[in-house]
C-alpha atoms as a PDB file:
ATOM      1  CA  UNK A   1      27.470 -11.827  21.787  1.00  0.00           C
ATOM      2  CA  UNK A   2      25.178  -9.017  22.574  1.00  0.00           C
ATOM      3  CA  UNK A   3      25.809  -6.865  25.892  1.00  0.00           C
ATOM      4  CA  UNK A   4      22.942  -6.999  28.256  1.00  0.00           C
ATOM      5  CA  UNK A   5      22.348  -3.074  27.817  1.00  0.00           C
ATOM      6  CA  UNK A   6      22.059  -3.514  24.025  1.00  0.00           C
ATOM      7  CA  UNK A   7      20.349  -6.810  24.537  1.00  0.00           C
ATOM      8  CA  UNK A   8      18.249  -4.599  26.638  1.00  0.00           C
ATOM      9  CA  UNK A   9      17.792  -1.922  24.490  1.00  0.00           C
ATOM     10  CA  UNK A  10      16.911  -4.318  21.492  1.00  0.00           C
ATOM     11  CA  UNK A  11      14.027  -6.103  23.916  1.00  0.00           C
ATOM     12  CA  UNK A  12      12.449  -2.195  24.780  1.00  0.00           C
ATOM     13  CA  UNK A  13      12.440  -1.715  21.005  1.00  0.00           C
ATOM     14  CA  UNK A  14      10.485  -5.008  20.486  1.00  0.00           C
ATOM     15  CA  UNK A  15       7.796  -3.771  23.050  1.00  0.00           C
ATOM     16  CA  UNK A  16       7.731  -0.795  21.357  1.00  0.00           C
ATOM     17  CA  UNK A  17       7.352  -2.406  18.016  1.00  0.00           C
ATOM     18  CA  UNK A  18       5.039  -4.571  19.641  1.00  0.00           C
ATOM     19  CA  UNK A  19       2.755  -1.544  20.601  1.00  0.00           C
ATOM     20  CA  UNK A  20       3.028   0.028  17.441  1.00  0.00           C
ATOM     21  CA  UNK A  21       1.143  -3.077  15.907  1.00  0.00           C
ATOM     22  CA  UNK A  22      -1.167  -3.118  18.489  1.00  0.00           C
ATOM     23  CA  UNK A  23      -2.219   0.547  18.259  1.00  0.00           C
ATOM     24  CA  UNK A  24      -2.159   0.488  14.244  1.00  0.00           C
ATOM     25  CA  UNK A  25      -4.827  -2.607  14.884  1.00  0.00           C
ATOM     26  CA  UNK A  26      -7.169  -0.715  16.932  1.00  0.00           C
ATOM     27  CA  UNK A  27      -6.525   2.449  14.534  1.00  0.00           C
ATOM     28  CA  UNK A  28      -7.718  -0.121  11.654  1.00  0.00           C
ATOM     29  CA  UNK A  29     -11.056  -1.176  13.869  1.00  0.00           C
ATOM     30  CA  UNK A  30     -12.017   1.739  14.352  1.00  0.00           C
ATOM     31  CA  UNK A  31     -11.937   2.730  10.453  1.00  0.00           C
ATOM     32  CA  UNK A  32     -13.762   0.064   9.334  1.00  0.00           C
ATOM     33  CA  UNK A  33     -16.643   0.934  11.844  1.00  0.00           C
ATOM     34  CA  UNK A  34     -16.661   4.095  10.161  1.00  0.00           C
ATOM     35  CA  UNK A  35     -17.219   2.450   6.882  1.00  0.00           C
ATOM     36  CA  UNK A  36     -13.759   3.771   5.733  1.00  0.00           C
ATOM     37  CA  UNK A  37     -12.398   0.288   4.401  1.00  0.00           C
ATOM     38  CA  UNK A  38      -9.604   1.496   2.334  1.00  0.00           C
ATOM     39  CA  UNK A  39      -7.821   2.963   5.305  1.00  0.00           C
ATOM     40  CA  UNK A  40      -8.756   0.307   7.383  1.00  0.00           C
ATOM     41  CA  UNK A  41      -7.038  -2.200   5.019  1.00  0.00           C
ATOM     42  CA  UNK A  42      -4.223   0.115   4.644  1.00  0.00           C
ATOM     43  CA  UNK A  43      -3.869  -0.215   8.961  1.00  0.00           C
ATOM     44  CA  UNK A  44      -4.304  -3.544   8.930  1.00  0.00           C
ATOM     45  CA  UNK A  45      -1.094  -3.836   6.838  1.00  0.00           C
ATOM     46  CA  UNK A  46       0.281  -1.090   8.730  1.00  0.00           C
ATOM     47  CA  UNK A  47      -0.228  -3.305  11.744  1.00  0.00           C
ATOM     48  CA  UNK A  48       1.748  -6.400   9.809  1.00  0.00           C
ATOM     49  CA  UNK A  49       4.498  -4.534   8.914  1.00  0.00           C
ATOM     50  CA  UNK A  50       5.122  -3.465  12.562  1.00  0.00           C
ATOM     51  CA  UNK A  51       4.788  -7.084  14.059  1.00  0.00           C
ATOM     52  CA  UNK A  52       7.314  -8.224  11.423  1.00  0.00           C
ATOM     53  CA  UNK A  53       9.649  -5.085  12.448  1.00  0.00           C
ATOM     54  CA  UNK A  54       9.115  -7.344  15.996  1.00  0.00           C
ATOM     55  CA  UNK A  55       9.697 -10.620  14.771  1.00  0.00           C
ATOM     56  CA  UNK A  56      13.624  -9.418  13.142  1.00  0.00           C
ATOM     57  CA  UNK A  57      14.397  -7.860  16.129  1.00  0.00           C
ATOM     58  CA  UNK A  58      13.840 -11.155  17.904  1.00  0.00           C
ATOM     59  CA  UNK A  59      14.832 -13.383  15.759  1.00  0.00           C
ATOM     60  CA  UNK A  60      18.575 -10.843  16.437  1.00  0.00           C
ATOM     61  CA  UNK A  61      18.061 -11.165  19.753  1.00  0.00           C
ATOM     62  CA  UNK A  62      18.422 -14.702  19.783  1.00  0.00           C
ATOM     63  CA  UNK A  63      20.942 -15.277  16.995  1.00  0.00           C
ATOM     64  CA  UNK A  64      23.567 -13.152  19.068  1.00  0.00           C
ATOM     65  CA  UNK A  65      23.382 -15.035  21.611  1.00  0.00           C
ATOM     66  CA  UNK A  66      20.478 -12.396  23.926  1.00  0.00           C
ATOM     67  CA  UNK A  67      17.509 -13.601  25.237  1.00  0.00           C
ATOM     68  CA  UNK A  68      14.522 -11.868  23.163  1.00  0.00           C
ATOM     69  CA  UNK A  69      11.619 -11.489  26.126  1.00  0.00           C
ATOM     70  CA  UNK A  70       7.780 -11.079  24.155  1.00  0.00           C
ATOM     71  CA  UNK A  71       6.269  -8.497  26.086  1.00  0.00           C
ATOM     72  CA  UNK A  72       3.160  -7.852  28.140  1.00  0.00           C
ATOM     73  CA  UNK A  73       1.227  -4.558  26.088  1.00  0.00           C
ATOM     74  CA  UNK A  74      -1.290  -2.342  27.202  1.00  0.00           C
ATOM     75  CA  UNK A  75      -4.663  -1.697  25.638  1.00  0.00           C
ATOM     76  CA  UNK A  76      -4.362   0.810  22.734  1.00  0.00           C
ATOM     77  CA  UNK A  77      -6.667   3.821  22.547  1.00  0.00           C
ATOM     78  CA  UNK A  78      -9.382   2.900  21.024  1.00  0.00           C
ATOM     79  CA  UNK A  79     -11.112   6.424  20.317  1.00  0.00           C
ATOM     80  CA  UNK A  80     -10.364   8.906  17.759  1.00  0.00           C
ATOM     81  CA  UNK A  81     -12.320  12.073  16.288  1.00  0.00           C
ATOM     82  CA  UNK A  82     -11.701  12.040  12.499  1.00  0.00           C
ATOM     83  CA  UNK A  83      -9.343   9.856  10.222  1.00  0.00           C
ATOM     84  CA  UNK A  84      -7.004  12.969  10.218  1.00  0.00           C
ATOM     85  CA  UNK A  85      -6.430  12.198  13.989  1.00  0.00           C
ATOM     86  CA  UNK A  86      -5.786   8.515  13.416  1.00  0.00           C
ATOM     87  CA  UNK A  87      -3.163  10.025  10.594  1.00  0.00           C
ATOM     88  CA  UNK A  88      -1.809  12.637  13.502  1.00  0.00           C
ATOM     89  CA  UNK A  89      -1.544   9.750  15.749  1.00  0.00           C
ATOM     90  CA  UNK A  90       0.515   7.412  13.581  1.00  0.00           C
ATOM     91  CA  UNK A  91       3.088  10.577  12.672  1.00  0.00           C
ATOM     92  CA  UNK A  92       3.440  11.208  16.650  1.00  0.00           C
ATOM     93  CA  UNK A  93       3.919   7.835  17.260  1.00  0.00           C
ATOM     94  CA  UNK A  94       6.574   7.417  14.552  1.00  0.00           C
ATOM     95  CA  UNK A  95       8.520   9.966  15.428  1.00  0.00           C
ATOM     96  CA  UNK A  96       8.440   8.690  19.162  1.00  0.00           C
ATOM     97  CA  UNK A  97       9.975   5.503  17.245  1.00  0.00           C
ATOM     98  CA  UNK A  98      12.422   6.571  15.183  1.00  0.00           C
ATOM     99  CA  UNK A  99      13.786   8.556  18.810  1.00  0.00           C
ATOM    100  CA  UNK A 100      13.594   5.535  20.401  1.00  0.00           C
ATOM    101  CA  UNK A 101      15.372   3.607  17.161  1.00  0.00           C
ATOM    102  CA  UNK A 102      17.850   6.340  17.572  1.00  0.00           C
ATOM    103  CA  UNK A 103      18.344   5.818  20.901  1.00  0.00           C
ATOM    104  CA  UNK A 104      19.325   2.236  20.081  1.00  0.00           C
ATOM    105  CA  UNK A 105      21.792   3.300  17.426  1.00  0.00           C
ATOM    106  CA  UNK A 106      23.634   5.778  19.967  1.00  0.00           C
ATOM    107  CA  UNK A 107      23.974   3.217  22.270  1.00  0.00           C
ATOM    108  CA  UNK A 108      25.556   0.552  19.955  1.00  0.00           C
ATOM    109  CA  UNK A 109      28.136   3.261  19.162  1.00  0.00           C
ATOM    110  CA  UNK A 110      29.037   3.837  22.604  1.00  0.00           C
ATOM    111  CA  UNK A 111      29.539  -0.064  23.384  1.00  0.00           C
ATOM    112  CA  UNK A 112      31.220  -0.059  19.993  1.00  0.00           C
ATOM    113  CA  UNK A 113      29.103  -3.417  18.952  1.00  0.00           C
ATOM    114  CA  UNK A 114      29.047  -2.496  14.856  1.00  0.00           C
ATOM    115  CA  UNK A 115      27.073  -5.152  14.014  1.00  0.00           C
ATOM    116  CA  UNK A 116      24.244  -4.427  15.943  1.00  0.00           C
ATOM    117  CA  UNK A 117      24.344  -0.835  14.788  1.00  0.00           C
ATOM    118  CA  UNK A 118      24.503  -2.547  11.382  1.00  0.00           C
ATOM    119  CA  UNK A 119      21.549  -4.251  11.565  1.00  0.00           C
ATOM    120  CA  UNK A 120      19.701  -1.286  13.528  1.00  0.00           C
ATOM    121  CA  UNK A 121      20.625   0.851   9.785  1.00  0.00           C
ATOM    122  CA  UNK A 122      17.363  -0.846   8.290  1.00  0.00           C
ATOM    123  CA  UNK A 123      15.196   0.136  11.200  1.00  0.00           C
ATOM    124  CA  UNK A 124      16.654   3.371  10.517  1.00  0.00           C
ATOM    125  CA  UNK A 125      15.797   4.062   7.053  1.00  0.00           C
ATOM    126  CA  UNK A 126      12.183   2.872   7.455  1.00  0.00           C
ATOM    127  CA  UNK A 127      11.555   5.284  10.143  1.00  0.00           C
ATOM    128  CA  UNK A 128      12.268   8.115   7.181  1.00  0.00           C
ATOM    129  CA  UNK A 129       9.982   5.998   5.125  1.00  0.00           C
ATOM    130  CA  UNK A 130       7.132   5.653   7.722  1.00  0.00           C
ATOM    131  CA  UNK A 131       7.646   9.476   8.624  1.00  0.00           C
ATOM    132  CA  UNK A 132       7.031  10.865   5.326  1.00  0.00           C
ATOM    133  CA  UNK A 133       3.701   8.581   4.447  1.00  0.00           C
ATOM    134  CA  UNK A 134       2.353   9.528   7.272  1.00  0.00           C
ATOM    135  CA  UNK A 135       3.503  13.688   6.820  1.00  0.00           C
ATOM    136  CA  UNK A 136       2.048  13.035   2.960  1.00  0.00           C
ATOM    137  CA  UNK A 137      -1.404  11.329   4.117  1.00  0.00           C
ATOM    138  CA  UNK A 138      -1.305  14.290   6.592  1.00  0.00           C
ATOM    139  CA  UNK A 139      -0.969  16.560   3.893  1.00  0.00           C
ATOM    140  CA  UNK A 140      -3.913  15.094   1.664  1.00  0.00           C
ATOM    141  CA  UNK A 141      -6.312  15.055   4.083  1.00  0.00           C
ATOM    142  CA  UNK A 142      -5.805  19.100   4.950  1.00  0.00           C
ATOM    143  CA  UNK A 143      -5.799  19.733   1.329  1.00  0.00           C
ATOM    144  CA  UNK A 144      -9.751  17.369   1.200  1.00  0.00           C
ATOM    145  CA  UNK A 145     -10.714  19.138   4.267  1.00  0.00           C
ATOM    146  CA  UNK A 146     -14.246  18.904   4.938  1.00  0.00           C
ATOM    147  CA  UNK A 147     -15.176  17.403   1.137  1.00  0.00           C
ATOM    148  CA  UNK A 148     -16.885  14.176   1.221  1.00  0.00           C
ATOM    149  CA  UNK A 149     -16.348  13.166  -1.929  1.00  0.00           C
ATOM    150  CA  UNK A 150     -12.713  13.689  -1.545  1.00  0.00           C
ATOM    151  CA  UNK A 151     -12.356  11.643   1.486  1.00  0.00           C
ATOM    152  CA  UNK A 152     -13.820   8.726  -0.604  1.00  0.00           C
ATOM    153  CA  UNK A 153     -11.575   8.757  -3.397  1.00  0.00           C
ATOM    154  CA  UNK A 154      -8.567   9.018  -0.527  1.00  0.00           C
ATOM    155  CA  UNK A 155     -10.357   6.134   1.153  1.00  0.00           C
ATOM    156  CA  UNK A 156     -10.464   4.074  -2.150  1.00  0.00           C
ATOM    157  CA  UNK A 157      -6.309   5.047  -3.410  1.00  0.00           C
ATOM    158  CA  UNK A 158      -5.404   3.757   0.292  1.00  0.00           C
ATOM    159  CA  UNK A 159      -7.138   0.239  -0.613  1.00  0.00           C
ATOM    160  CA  UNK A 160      -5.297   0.445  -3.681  1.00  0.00           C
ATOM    161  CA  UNK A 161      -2.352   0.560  -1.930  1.00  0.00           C
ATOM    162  CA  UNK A 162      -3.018  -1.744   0.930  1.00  0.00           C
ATOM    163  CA  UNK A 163      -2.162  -5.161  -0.325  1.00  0.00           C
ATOM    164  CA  UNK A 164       0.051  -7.712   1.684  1.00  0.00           C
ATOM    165  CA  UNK A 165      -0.190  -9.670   4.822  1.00  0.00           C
ATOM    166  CA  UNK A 166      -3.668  -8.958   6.729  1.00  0.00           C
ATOM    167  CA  UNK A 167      -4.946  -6.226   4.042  1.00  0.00           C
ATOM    168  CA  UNK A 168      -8.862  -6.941   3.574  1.00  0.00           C
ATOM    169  CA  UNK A 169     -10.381  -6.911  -0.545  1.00  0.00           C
ATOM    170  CA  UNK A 170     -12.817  -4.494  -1.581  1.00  0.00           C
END
């Protein structure tokens, strides 16, 4: 049986997954108005991923015995200068995550409920995961700078890469 402040905690993190999927969607519109359909399709799936991170935190929720709440979100930004500042975006906002993932974990040490700090381990490790892609795409995209031709052959490897759930064909 889940404590109502981890029960709580768990329902902030499935806003905040919640947003995350939301703001990774509008990230992905606004890509493929820009013609830039590989990372487009690449957000799209980014977008998934994030609304199934939602879905297993619910689905938790509710198996312990909580009451999972699906939550009202705002309107994501919608504007962005360059596909480096969509990258910069998603990095900022998963490290916000991961603090806010950690802030979960802390918690379910202090109320000493191990299972739910079990099951919070997965969120944990993805967070290094979702760091680092973003820190290498980062990377990439100084290293193309201003080159056309370069951004379209990063453009194309992240449609390679962008099958699953949601991710648009070539």
């Amino acid at each position: 049986m889940l404590s109502k402040k981890i029960e709580a905690a768990l329902n902030g993190q499935v806003a905040i997954e919640a947003a995350s999927s939301q703001a990774y969607l509008a990230m992905a519109s606004w890509a493929e108005n820009q013609g830039l359909s590989g990372t487009a399709a690449f957000l799209y799936r980014h977008s998934d991923e994030e609304r199934v991170h939602m879905l297993k935190l619910i689905k938790f929720i509710n198996e312990r015995g909580g009451h999972a709440v699906v939550p009202a979100l705002k309107q994501p930004s919608t504007k962005f200068r360059s596909i480096t500042d969509i990258f910069q975006s998603l990095l900022e906002h998963e490290t916000k995550v991961t603090n806010e993932i950690n802030g979960v974990v802390d918690l379910c040490l202090k109320e000493k409920d191990y299972t739910t700090h079990n099951f919070m381990q997965w969120y944990v490790s993805e967070q290094i995961e979702e760091e680092a892609l973003a820190r290498t795409l980062i990377d990439k995209l100084n290293l193309i700078g201003n080159d056309k031709g370069g951004l379209y052959l990063f453009d194309r490897d992240l449609e390679g890469t962008a099958g699953g759930p949601g991710a648009t064909a070539a």
